[in-house]
C-alpha atoms as a PDB file:
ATOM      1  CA  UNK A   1      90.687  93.299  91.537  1.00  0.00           C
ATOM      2  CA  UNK A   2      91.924  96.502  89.051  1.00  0.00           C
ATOM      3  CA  UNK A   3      92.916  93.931  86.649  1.00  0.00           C
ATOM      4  CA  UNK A   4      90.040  92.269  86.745  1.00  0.00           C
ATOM      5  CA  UNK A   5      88.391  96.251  86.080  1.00  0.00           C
ATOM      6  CA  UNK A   6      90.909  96.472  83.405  1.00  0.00           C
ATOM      7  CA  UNK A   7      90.034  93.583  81.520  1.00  0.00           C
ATOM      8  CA  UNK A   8      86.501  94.302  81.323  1.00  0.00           C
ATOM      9  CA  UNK A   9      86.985  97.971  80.008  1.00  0.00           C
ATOM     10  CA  UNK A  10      88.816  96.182  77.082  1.00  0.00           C
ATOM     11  CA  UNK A  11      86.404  93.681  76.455  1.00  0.00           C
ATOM     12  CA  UNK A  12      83.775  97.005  76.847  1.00  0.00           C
ATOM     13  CA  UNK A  13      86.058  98.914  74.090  1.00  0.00           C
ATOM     14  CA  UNK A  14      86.130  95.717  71.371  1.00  0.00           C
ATOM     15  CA  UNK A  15      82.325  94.545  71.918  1.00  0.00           C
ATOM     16  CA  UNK A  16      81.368  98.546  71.370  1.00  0.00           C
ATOM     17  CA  UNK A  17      83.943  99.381  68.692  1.00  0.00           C
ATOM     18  CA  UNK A  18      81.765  98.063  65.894  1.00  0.00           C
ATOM     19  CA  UNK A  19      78.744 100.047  66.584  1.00  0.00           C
ATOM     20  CA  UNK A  20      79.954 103.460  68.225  1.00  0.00           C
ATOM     21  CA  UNK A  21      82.739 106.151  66.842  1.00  0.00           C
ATOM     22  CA  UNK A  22      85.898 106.512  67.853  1.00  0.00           C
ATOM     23  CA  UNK A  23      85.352 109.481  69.220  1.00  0.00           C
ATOM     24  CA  UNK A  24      82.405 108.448  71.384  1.00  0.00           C
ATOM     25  CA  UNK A  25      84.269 105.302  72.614  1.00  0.00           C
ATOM     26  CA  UNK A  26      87.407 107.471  73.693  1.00  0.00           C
ATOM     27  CA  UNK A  27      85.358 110.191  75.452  1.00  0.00           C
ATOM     28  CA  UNK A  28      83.444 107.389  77.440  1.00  0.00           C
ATOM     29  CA  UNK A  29      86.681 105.970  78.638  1.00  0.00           C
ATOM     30  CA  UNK A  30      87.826 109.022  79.221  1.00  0.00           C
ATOM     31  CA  UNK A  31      84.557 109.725  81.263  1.00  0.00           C
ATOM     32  CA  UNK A  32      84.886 106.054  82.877  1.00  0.00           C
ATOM     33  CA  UNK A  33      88.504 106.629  83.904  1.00  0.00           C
ATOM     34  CA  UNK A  34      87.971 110.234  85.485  1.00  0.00           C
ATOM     35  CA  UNK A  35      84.628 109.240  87.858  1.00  0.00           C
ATOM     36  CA  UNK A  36      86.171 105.877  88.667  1.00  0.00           C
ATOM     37  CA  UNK A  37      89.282 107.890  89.698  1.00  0.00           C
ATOM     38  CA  UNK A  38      87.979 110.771  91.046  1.00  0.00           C
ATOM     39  CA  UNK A  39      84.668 110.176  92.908  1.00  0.00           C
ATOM     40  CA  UNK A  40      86.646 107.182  95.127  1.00  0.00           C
ATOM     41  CA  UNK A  41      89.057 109.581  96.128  1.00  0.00           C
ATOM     42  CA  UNK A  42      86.812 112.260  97.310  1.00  0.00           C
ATOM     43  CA  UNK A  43      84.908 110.014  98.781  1.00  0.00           C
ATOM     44  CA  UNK A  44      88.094 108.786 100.996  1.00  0.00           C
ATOM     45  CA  UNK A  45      89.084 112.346 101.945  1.00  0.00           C
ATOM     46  CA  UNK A  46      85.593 113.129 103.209  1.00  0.00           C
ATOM     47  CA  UNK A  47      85.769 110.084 105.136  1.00  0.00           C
ATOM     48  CA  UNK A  48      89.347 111.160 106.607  1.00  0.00           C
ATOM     49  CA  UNK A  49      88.177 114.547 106.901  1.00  0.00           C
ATOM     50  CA  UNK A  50      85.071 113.648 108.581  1.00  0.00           C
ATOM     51  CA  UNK A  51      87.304 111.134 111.159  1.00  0.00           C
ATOM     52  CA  UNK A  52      89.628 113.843 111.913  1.00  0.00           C
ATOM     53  CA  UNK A  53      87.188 116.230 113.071  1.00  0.00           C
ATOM     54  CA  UNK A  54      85.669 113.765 115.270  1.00  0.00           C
ATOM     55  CA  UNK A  55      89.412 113.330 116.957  1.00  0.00           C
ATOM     56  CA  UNK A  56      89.838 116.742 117.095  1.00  0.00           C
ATOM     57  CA  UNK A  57      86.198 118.214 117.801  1.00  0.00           C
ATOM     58  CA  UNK A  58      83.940 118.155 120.800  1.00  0.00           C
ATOM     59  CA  UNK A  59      80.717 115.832 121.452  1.00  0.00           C
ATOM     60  CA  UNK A  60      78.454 118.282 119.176  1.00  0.00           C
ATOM     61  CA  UNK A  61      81.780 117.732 116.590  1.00  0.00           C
ATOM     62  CA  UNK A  62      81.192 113.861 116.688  1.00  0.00           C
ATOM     63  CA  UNK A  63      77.229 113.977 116.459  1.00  0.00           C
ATOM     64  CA  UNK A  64      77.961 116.237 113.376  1.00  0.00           C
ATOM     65  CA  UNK A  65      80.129 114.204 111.505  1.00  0.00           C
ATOM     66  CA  UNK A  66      78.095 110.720 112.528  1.00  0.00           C
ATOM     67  CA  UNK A  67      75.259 112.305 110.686  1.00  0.00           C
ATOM     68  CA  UNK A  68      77.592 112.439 107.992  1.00  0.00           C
ATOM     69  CA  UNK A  69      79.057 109.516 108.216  1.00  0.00           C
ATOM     70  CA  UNK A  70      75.843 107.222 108.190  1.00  0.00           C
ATOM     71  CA  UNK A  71      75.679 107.450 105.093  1.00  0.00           C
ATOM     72  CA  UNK A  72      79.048 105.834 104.520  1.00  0.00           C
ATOM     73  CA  UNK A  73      79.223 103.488 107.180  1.00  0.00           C
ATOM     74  CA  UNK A  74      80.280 100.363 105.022  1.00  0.00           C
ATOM     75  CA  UNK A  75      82.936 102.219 104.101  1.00  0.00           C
ATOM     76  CA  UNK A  76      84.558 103.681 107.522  1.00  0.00           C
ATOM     77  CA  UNK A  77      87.135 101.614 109.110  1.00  0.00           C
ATOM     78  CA  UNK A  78      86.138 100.994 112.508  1.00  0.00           C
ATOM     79  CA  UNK A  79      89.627 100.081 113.710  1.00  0.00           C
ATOM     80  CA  UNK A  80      89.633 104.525 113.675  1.00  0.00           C
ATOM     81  CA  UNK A  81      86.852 104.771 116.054  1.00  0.00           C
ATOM     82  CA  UNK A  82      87.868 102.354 118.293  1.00  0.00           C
ATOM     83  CA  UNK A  83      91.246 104.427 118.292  1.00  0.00           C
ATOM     84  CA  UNK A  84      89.978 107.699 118.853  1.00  0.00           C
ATOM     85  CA  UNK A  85      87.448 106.456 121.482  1.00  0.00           C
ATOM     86  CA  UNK A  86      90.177 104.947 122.935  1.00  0.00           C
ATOM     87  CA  UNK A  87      92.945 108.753 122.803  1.00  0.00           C
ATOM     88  CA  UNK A  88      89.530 110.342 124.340  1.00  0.00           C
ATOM     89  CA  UNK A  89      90.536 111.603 127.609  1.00  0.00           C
ATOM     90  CA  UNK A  90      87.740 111.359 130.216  1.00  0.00           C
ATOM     91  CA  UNK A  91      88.804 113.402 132.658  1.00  0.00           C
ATOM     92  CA  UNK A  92      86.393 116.232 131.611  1.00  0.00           C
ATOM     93  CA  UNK A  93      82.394 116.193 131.011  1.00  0.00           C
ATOM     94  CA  UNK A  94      82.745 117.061 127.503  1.00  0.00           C
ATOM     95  CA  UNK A  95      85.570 113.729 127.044  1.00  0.00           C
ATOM     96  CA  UNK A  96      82.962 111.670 128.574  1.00  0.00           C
ATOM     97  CA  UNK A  97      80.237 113.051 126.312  1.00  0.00           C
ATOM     98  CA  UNK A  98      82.567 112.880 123.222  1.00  0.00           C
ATOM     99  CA  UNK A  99      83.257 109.253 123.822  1.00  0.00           C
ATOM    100  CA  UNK A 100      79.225 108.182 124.587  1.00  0.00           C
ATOM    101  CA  UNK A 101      79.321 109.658 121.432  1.00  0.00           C
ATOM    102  CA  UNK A 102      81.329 107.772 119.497  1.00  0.00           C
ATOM    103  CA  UNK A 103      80.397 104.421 121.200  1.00  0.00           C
ATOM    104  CA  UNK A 104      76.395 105.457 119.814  1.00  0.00           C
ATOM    105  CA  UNK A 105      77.647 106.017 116.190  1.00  0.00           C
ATOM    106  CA  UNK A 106      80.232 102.284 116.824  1.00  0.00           C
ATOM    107  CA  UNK A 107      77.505 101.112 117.774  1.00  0.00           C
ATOM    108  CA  UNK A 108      74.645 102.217 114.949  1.00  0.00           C
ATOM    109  CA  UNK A 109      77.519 100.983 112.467  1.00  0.00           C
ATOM    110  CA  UNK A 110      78.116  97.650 113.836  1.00  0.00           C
ATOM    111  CA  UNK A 111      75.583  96.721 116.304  1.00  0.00           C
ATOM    112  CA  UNK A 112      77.814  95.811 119.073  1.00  0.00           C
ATOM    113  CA  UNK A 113      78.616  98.074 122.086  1.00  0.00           C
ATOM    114  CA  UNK A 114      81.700  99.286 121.940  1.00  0.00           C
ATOM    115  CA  UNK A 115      83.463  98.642 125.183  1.00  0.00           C
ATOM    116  CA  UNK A 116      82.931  95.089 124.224  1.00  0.00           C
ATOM    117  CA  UNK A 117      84.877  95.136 121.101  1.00  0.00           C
ATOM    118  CA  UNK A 118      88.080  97.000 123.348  1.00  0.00           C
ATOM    119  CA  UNK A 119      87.766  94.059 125.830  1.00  0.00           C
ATOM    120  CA  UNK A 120      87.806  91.245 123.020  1.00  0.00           C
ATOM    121  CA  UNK A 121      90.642  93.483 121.747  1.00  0.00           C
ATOM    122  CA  UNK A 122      92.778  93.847 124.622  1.00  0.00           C
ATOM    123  CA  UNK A 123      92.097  90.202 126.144  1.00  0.00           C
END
């Protein structure tokens, strides 16, 4: 797929090399290079941030980072929710609200409850 990326930035730089400066093609790859670099990657670490805090927070934790999260959806790995839901203890009121949840925000992601996808899992 980055070669694919590649290729077209080349075929970008010899269509436009004609018609723009040499400067102002190297300062738009350099521009192209850094967001295609950099706005992925913070992107990720959001996401990971966002997930960890949901492992590591409370119920009002989770709700906080969902809300965050929605907009990103397509891009969270669900596999992580199911494992967190899954670590979540339920021995205490608060591990029982953390993991309701989690199952809403599975749920608003994918449409399908969540204690489904476990038993399809684990069957």
């Amino acid at each position: 797929c980055s070669f694919v990326y590649l290729r077209n930035v080349f075929r970008s730089y010899q269509a436009a090399k004609p018609f723009l400066e040499k400067s102002v093609l190297i300062y738009s790859l350099a521009f192209g290079a850094i967001f295609s670099a950099i706005i992925p990657s913070v992107i990720n670490i959001e996401i990971n941030r966002s997930l960890e805090n949901i492992k590591l927070g409370n119920a009002q934790a989770v709700r906080e980072e969902t809300q965050k999260l929605k907009y990103l959806a397509p891009l969270v790995t669900t596999e992580n929710l199911l494992s967190i839901y899954r670590a979540t203890s339920e021995s205490s009121r608060d591990g029982v609200e953390k993991k309701q949840a989690i199952a809403e925000f599975y749920k608003e992601m994918t449409g399908e409850e969540m204690e489904n996808k476990i038993r399809r899992l684990t069957d």
